[in-house]
N, C-alpha and C. Protein backbone atom coordinates (compact mmCIF):
# COMPACT_ATOMS: atom_id res chain seq x y z
N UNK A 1 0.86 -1.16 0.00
CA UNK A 1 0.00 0.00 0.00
C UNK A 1 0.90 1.21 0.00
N UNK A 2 0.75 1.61 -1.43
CA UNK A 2 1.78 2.94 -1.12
C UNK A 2 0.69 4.44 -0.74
N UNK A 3 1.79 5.02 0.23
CA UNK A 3 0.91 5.96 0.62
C UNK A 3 1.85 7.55 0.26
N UNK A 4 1.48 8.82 0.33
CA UNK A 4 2.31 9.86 0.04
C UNK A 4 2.93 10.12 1.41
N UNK A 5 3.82 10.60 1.03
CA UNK A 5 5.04 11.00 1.90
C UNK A 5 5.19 12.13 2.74
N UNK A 6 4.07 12.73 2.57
CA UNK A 6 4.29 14.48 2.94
C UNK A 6 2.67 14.62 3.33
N UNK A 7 2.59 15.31 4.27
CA UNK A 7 1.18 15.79 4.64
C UNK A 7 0.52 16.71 3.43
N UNK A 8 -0.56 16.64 2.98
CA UNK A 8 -1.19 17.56 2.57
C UNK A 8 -0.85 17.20 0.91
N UNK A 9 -0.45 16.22 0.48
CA UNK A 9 0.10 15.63 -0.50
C UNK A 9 -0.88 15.61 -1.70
N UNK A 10 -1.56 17.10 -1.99
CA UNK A 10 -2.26 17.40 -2.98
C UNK A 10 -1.15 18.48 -3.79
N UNK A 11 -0.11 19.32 -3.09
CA UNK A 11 0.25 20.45 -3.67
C UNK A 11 1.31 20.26 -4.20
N UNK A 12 1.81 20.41 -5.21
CA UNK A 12 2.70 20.66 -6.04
C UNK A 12 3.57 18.62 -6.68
N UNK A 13 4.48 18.72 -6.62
CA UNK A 13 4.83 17.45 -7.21
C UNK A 13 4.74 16.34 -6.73
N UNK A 14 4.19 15.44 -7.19
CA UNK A 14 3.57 13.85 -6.56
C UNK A 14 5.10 13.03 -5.54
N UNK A 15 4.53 13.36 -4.22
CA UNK A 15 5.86 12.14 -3.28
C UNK A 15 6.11 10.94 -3.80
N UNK A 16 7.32 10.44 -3.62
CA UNK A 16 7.52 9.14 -3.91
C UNK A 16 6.43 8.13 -2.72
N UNK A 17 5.90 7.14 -3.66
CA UNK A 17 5.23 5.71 -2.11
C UNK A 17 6.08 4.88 -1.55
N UNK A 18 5.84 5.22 -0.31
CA UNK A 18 6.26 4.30 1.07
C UNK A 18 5.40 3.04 1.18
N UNK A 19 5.95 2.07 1.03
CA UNK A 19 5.11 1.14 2.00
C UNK A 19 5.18 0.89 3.03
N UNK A 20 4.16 0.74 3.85
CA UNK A 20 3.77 0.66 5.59
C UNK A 20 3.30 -1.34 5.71
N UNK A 21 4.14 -2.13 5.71
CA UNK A 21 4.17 -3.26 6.34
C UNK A 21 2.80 -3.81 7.04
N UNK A 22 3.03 -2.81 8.41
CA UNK A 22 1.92 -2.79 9.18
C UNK A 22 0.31 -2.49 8.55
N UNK A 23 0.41 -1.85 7.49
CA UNK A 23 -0.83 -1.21 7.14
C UNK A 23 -1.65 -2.22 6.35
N UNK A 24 -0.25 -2.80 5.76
CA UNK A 24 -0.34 -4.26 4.42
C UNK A 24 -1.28 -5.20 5.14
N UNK A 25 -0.79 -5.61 6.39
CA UNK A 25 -1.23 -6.50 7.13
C UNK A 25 -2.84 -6.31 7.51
N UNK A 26 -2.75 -5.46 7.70
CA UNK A 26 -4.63 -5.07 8.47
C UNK A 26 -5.27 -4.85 7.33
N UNK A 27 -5.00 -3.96 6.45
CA UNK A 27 -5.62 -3.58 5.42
C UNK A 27 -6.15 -5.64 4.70
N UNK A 28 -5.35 -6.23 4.47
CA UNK A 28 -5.56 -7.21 4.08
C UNK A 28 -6.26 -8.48 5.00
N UNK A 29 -6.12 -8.44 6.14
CA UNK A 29 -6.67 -8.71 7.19
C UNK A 29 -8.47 -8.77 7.44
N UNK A 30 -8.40 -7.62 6.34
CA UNK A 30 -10.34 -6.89 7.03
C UNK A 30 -10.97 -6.71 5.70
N UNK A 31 -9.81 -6.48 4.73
CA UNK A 31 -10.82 -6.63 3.67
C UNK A 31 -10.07 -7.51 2.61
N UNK A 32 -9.41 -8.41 2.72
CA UNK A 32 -8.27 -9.02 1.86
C UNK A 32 -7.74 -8.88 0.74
N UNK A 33 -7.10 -9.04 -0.48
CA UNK A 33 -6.12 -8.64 -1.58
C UNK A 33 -6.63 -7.76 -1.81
N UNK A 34 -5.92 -6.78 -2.35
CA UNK A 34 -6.30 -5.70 -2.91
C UNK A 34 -6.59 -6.10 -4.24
N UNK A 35 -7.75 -5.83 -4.94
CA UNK A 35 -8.07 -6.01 -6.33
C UNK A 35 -8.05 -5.02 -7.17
N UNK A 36 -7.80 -4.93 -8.47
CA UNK A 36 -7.72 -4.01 -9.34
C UNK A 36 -9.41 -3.46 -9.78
N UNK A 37 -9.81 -2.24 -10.05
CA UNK A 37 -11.01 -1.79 -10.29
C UNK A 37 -11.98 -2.80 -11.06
N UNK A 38 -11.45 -3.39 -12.26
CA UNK A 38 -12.47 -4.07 -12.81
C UNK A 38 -12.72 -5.20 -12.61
N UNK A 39 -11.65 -6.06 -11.38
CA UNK A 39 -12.26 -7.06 -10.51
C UNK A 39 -13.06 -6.90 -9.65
N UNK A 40 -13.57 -6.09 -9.07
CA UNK A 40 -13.98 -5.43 -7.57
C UNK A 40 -15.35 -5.65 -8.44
N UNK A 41 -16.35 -5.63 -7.42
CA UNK A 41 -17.91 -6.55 -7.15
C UNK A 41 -18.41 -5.83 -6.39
N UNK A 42 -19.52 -4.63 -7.05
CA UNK A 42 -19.92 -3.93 -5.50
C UNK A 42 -20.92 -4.70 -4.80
N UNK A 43 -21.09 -4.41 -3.74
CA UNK A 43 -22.22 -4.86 -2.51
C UNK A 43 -22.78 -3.76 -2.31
N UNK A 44 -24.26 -4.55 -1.85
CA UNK A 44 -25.44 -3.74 -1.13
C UNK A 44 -25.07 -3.91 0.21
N UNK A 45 -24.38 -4.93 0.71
CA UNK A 45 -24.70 -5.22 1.97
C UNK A 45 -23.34 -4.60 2.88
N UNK A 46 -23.44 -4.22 3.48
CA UNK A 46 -22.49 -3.60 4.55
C UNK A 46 -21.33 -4.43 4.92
N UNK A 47 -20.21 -4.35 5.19
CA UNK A 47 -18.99 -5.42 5.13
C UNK A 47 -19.29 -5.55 6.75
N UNK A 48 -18.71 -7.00 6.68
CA UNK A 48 -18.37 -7.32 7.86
C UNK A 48 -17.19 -7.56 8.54
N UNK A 49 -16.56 -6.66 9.66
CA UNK A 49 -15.91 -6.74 9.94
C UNK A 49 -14.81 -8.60 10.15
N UNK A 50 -13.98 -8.77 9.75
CA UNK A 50 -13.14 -10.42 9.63
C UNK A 50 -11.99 -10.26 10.61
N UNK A 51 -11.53 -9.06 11.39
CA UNK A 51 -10.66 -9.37 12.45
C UNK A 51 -10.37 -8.47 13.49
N UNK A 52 -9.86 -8.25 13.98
CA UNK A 52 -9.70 -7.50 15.89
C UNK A 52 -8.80 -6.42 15.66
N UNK A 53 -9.24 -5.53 15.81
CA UNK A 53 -8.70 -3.91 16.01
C UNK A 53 -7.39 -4.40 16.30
N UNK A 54 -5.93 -3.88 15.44
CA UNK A 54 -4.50 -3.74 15.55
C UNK A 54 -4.47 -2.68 16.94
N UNK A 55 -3.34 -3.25 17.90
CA UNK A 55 -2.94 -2.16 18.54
C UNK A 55 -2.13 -1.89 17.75
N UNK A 56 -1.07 -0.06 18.14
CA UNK A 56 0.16 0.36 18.36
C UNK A 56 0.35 0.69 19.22
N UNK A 57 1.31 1.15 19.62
CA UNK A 57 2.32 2.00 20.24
C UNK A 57 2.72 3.39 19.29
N UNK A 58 2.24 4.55 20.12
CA UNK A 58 2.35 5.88 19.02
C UNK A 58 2.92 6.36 20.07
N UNK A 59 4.22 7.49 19.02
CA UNK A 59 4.90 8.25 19.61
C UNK A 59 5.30 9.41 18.73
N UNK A 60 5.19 10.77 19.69
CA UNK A 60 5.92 11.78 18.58
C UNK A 60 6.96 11.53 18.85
N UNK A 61 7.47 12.97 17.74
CA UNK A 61 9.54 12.91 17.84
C UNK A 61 9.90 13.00 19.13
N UNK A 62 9.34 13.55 20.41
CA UNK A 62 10.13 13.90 21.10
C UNK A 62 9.59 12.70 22.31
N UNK A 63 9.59 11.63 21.79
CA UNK A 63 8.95 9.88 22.64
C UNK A 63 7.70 10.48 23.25
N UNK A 64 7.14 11.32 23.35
CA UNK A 64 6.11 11.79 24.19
C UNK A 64 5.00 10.45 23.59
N UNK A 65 4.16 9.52 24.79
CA UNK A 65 3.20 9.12 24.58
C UNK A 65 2.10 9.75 25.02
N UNK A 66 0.72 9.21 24.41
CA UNK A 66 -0.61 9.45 24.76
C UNK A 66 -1.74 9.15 26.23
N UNK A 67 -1.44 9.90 27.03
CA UNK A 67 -2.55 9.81 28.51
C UNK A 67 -3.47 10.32 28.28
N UNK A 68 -4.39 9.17 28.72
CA UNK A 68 -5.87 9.98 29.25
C UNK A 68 -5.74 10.87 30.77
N UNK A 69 -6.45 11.79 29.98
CA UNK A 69 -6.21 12.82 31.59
C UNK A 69 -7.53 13.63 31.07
N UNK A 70 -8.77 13.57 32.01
CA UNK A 70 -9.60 14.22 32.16
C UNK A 70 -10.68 14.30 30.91
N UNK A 71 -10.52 12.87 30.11
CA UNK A 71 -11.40 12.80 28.48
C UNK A 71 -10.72 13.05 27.72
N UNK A 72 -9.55 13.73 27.71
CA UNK A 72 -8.45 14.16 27.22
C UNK A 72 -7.25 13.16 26.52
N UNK A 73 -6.78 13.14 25.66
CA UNK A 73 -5.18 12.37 25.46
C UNK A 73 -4.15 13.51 25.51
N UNK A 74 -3.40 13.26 26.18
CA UNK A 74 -2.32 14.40 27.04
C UNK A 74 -0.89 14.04 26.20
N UNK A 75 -0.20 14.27 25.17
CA UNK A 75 1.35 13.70 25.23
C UNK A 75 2.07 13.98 26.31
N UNK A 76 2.39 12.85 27.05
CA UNK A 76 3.44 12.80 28.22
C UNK A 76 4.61 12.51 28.27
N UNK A 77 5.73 12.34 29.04
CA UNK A 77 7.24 11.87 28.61
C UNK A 77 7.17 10.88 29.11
N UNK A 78 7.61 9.39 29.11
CA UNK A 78 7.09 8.47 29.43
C UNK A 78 8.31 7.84 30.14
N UNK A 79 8.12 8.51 31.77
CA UNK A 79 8.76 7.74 32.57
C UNK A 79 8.28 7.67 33.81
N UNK A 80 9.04 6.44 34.80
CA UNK A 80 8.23 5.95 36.05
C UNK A 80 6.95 5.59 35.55
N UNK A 81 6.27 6.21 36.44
CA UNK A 81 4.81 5.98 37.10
C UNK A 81 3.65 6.34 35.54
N UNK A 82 3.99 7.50 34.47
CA UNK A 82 3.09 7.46 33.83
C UNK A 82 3.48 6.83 32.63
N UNK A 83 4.40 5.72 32.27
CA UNK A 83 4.83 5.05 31.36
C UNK A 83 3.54 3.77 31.11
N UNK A 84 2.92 3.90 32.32
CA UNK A 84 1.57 2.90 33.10
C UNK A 84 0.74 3.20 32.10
N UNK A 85 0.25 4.69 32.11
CA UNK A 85 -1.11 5.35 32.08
C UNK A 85 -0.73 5.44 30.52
N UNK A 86 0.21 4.87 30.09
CA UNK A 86 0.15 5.15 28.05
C UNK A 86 -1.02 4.31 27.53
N UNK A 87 -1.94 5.50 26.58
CA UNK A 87 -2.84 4.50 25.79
C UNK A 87 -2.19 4.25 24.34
N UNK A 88 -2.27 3.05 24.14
CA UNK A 88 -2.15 2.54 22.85
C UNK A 88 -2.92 2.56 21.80
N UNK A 89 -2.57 3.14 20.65
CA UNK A 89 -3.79 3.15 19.35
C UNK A 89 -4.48 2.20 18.70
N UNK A 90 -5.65 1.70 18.80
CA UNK A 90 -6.42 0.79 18.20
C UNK A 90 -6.78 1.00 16.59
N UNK A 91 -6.43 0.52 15.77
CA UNK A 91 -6.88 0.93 14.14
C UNK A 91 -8.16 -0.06 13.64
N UNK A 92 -8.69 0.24 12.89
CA UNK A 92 -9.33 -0.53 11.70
C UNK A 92 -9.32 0.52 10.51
N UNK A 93 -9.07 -0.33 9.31
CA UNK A 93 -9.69 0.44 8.10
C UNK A 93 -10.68 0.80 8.29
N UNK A 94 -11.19 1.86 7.26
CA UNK A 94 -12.52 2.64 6.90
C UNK A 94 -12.75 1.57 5.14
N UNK A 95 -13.18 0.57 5.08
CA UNK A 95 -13.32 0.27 3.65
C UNK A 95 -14.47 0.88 2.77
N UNK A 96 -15.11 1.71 3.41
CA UNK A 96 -15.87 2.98 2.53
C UNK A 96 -15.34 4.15 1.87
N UNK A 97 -14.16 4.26 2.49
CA UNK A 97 -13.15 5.32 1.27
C UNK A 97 -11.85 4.81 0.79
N UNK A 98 -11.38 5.52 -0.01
CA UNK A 98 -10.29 5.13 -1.35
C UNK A 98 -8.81 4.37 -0.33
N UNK A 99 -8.45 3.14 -0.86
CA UNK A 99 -7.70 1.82 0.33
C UNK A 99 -6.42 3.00 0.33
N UNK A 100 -6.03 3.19 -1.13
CA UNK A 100 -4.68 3.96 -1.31
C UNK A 100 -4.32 5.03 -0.29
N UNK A 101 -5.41 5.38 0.13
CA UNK A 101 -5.11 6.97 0.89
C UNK A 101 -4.91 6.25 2.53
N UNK A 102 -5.31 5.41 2.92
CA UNK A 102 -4.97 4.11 4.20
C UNK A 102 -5.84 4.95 5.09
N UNK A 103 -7.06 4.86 5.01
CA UNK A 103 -8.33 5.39 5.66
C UNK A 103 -8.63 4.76 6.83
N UNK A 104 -8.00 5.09 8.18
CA UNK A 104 -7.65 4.20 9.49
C UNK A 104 -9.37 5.44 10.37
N UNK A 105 -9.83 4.26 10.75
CA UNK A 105 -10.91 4.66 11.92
C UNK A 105 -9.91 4.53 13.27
N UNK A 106 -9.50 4.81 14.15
CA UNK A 106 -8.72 5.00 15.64
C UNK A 106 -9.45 5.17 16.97
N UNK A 107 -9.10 4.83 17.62
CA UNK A 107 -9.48 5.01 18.69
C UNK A 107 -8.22 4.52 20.13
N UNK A 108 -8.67 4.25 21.11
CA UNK A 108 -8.33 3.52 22.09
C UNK A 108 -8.58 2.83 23.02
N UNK A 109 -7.72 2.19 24.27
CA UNK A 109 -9.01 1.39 25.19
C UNK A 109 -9.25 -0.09 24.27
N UNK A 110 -8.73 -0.57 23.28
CA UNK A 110 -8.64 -1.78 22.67
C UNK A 110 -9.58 -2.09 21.74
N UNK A 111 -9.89 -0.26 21.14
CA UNK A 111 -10.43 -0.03 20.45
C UNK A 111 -12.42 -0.04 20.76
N UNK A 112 -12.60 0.16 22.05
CA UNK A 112 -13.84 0.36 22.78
C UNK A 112 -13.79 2.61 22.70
N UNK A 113 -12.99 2.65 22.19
CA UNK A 113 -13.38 4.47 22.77
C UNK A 113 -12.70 4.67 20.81
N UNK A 114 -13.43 5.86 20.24
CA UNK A 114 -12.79 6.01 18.92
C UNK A 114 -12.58 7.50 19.16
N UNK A 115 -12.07 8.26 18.27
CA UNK A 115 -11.03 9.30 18.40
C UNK A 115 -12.36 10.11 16.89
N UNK A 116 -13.10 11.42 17.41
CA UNK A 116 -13.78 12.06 16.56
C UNK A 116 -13.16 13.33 15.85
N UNK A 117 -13.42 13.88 14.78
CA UNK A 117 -12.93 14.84 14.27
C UNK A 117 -14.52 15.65 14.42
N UNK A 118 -14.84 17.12 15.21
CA UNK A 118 -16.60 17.58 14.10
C UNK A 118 -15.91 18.63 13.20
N UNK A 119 -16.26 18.64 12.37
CA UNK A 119 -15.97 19.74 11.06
C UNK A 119 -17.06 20.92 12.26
N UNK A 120 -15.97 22.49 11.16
CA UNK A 120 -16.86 23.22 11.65
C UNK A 120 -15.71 24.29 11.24
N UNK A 121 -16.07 25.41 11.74
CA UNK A 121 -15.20 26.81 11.26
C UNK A 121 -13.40 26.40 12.13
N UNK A 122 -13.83 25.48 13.77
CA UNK A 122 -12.72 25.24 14.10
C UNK A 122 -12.74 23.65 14.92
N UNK A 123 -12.67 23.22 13.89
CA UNK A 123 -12.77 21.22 13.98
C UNK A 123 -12.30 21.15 15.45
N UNK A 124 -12.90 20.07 15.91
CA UNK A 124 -12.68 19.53 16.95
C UNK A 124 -12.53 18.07 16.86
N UNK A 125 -11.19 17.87 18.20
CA UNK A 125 -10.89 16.10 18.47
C UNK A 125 -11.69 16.07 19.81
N UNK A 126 -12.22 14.51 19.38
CA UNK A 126 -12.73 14.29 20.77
C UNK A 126 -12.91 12.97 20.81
N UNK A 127 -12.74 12.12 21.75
CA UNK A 127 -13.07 10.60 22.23
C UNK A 127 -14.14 10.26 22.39
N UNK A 128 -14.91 9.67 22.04
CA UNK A 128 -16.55 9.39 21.91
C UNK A 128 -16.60 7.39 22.24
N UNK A 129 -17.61 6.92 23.24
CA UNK A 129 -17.90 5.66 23.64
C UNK A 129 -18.39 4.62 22.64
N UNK A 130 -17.84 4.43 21.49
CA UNK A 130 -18.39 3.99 20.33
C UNK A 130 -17.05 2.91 19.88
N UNK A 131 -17.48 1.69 19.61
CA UNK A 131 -16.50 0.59 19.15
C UNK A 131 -16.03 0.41 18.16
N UNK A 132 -14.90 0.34 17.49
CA UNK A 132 -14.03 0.66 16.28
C UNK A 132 -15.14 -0.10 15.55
N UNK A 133 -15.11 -1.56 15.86
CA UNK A 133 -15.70 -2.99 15.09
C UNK A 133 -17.17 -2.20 14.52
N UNK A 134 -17.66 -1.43 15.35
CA UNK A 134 -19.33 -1.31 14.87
C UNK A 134 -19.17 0.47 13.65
N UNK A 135 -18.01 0.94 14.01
CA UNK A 135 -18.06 1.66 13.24
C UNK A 135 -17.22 1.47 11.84
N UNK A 136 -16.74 0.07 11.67
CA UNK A 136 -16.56 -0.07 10.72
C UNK A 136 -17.47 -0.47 9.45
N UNK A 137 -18.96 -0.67 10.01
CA UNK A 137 -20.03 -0.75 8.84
C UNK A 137 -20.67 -0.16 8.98
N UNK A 138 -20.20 1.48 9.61
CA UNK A 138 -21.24 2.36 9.43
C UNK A 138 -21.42 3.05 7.91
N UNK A 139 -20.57 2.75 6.95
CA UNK A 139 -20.59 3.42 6.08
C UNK A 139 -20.00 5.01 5.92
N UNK A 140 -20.96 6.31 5.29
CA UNK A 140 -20.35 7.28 5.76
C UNK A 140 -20.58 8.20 7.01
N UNK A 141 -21.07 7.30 7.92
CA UNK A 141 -21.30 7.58 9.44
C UNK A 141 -19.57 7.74 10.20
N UNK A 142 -18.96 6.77 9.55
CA UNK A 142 -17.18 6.88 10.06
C UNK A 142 -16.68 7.85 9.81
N UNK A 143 -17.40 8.54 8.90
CA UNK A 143 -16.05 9.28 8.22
C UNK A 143 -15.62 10.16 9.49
N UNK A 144 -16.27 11.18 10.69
CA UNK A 144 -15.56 11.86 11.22
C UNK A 144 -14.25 10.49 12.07
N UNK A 145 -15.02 9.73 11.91
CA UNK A 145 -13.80 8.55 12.62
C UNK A 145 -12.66 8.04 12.26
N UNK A 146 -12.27 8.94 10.95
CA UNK A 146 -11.00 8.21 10.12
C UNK A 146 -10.45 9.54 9.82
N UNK A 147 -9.29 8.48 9.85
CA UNK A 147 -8.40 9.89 9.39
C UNK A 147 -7.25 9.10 8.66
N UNK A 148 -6.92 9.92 7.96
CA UNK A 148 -5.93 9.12 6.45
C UNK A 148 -4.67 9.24 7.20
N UNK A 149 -3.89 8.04 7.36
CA UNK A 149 -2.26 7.94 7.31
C UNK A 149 -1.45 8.05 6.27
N UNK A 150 -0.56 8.79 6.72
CA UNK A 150 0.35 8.78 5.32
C UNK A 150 2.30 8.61 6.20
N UNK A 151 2.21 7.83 5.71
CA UNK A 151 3.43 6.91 5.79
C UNK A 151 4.83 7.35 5.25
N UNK A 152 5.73 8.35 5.79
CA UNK A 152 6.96 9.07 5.32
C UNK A 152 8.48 8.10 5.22
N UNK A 153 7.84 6.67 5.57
CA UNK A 153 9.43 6.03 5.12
C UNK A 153 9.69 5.59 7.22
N UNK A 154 9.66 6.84 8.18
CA UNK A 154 9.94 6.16 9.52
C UNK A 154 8.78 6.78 10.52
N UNK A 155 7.88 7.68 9.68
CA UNK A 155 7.38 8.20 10.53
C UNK A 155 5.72 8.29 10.02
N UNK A 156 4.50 8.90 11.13
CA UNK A 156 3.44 8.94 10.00
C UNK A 156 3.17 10.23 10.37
N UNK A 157 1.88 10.45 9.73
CA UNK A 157 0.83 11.34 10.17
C UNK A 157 -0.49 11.48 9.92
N UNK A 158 -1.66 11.80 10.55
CA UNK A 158 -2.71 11.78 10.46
C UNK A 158 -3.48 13.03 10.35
N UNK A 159 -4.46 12.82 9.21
CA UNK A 159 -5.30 13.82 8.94
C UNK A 159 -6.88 13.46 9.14
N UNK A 160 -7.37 14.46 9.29
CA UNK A 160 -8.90 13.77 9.63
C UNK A 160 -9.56 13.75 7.76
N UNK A 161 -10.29 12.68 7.68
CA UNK A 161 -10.99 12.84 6.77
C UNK A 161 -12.49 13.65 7.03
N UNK A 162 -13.03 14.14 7.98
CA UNK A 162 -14.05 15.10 7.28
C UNK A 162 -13.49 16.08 7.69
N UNK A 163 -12.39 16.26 8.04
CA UNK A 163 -11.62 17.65 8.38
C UNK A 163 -10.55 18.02 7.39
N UNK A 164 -10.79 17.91 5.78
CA UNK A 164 -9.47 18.07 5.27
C UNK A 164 -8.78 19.05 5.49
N UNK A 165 -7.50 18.92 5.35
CA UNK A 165 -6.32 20.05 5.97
C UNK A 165 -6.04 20.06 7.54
N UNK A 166 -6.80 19.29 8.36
CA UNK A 166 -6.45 19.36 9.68
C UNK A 166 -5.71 18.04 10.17
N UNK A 167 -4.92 18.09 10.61
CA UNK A 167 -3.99 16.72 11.26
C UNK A 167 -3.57 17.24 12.62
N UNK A 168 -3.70 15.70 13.24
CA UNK A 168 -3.15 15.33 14.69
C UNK A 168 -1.95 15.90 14.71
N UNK A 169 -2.19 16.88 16.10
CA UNK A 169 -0.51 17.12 16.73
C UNK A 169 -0.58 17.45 17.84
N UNK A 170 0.46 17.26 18.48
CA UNK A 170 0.95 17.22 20.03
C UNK A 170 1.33 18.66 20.02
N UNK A 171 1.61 19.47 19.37
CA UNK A 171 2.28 20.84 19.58
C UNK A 171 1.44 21.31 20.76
N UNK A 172 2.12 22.34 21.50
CA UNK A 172 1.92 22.89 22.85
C UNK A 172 1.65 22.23 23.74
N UNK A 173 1.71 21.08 23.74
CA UNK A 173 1.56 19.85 24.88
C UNK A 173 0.47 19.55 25.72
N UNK A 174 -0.25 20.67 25.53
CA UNK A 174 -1.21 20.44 26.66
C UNK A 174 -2.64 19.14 26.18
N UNK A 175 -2.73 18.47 25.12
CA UNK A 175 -3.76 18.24 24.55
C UNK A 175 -3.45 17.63 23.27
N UNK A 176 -3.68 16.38 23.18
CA UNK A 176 -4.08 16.32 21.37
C UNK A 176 -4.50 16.61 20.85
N UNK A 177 -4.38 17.83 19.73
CA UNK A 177 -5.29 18.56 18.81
C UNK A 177 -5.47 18.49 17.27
N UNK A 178 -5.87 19.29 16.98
CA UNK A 178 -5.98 19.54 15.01
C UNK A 178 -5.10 20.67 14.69
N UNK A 179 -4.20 20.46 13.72
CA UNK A 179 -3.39 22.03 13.30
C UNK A 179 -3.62 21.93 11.37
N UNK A 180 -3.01 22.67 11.38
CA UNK A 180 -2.76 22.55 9.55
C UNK A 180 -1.80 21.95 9.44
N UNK A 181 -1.34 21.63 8.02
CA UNK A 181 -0.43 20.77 7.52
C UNK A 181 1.32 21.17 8.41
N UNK A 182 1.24 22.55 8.38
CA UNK A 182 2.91 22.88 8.88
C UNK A 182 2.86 22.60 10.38
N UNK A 183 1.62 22.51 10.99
CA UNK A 183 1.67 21.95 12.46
C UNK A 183 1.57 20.36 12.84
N UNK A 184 1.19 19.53 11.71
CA UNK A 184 1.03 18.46 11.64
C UNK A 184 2.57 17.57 12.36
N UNK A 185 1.82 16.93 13.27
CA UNK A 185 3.07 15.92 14.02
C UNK A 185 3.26 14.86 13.73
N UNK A 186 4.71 14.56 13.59
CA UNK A 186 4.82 13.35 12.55
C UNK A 186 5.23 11.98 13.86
N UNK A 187 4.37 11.18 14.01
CA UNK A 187 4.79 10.26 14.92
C UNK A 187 5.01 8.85 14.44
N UNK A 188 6.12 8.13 15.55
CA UNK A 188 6.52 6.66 15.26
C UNK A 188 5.31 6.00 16.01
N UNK A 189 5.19 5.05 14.93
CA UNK A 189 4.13 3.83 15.34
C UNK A 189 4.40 2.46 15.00
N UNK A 190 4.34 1.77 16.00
CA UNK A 190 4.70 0.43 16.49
C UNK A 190 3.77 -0.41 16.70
N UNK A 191 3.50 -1.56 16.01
CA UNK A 191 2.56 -2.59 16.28
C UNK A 191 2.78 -3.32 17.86
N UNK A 192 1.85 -3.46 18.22
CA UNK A 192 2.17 -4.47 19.80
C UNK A 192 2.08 -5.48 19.72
């Protein structure tokens, strides 16, 4: 699955594709081989989910992991006592939008809590009580639930899909938020 290299990977000259290993695996996992357009068979019927939310292990550049603190995911430095309190990222594909762009629904909690984008003049992230597995046949009910990875070779980043132009970042620490592309945080992610 090659994905672009650069956030925001509409402007100016096409990135070289990375492949993401990890992505190969799930992606194929939930909805299996990738087929070329004029093999593909549409359905009426809603897919059914075929396997168990991937953890990771996510980290920005500066190792900071993800705490819940107050509904909140907090990037923390991860030593002693709150190395405990790290949540790990739960994925499933979104197989209602385009595979190439690696359309990941997220959440955490083992994929029992999902991670929301609301569109609006100033998008908002927020954790909502909703199960990766059931929002994977919601159709375009997911979409604030996905957000496209794009895979730079060691690092990723995430954009929301009904938020285009907004991606996950840890900047100012206090909070996981939405920035634009030049605020966009590029983090290591590790299968568990």
């Amino acid at each position: 699955m090659g994905v672009s290299a650069e956030p925001g990977a509409g402007s100016g000259a096409a990135p070289e594709a990375v492949t993401d290993p990890d992505m190969e695996a799930l992606f194929e996992e939930f909805l299996g081989k990738e087929l070329s357009p004029e093999l593909m068979v549409p359905s009426a019927a809603p897919p059914q989910p075929r396997g168990r939310p991937h953890h990771f292990v996510l980290r920005d550049t500066e190792q900071r992991g993800l705490c819940l603190r107050g509904g909140r995911l907090v990037p923390t430095p991860l030593q002693g006592a709150s190395a405990d309190l790290e949540e790990h990222m739960s994925a499933v594909p979104n197989p209602h939008l385009e595979r190439r762009r690696c359309p990941l629904i997220v959440g955490i909690r083992g994929g029992s809590r999902a991670l929301s984008c609301s569109p609006g003049p100033e998008p908002r992230l927020q954790l909502e009580d909703v199960a990766l597995l059931e929002l994977f046949s919601r159709g375009e009910g997911a979409l604030p639930y996905t957000f496209y990875k794009t895979f730079g070779g060691s690092t990723h980043t995430f954009e929301a899909a009904a938020c285009p132009g907004a991606f996950l970042s840890t900047a100012g620490g206090q909070e996981l938020g939405l920035a634009p592309p030049d605020g966009a945080t590029s983090f290591y992610m590790h299968r568990r």
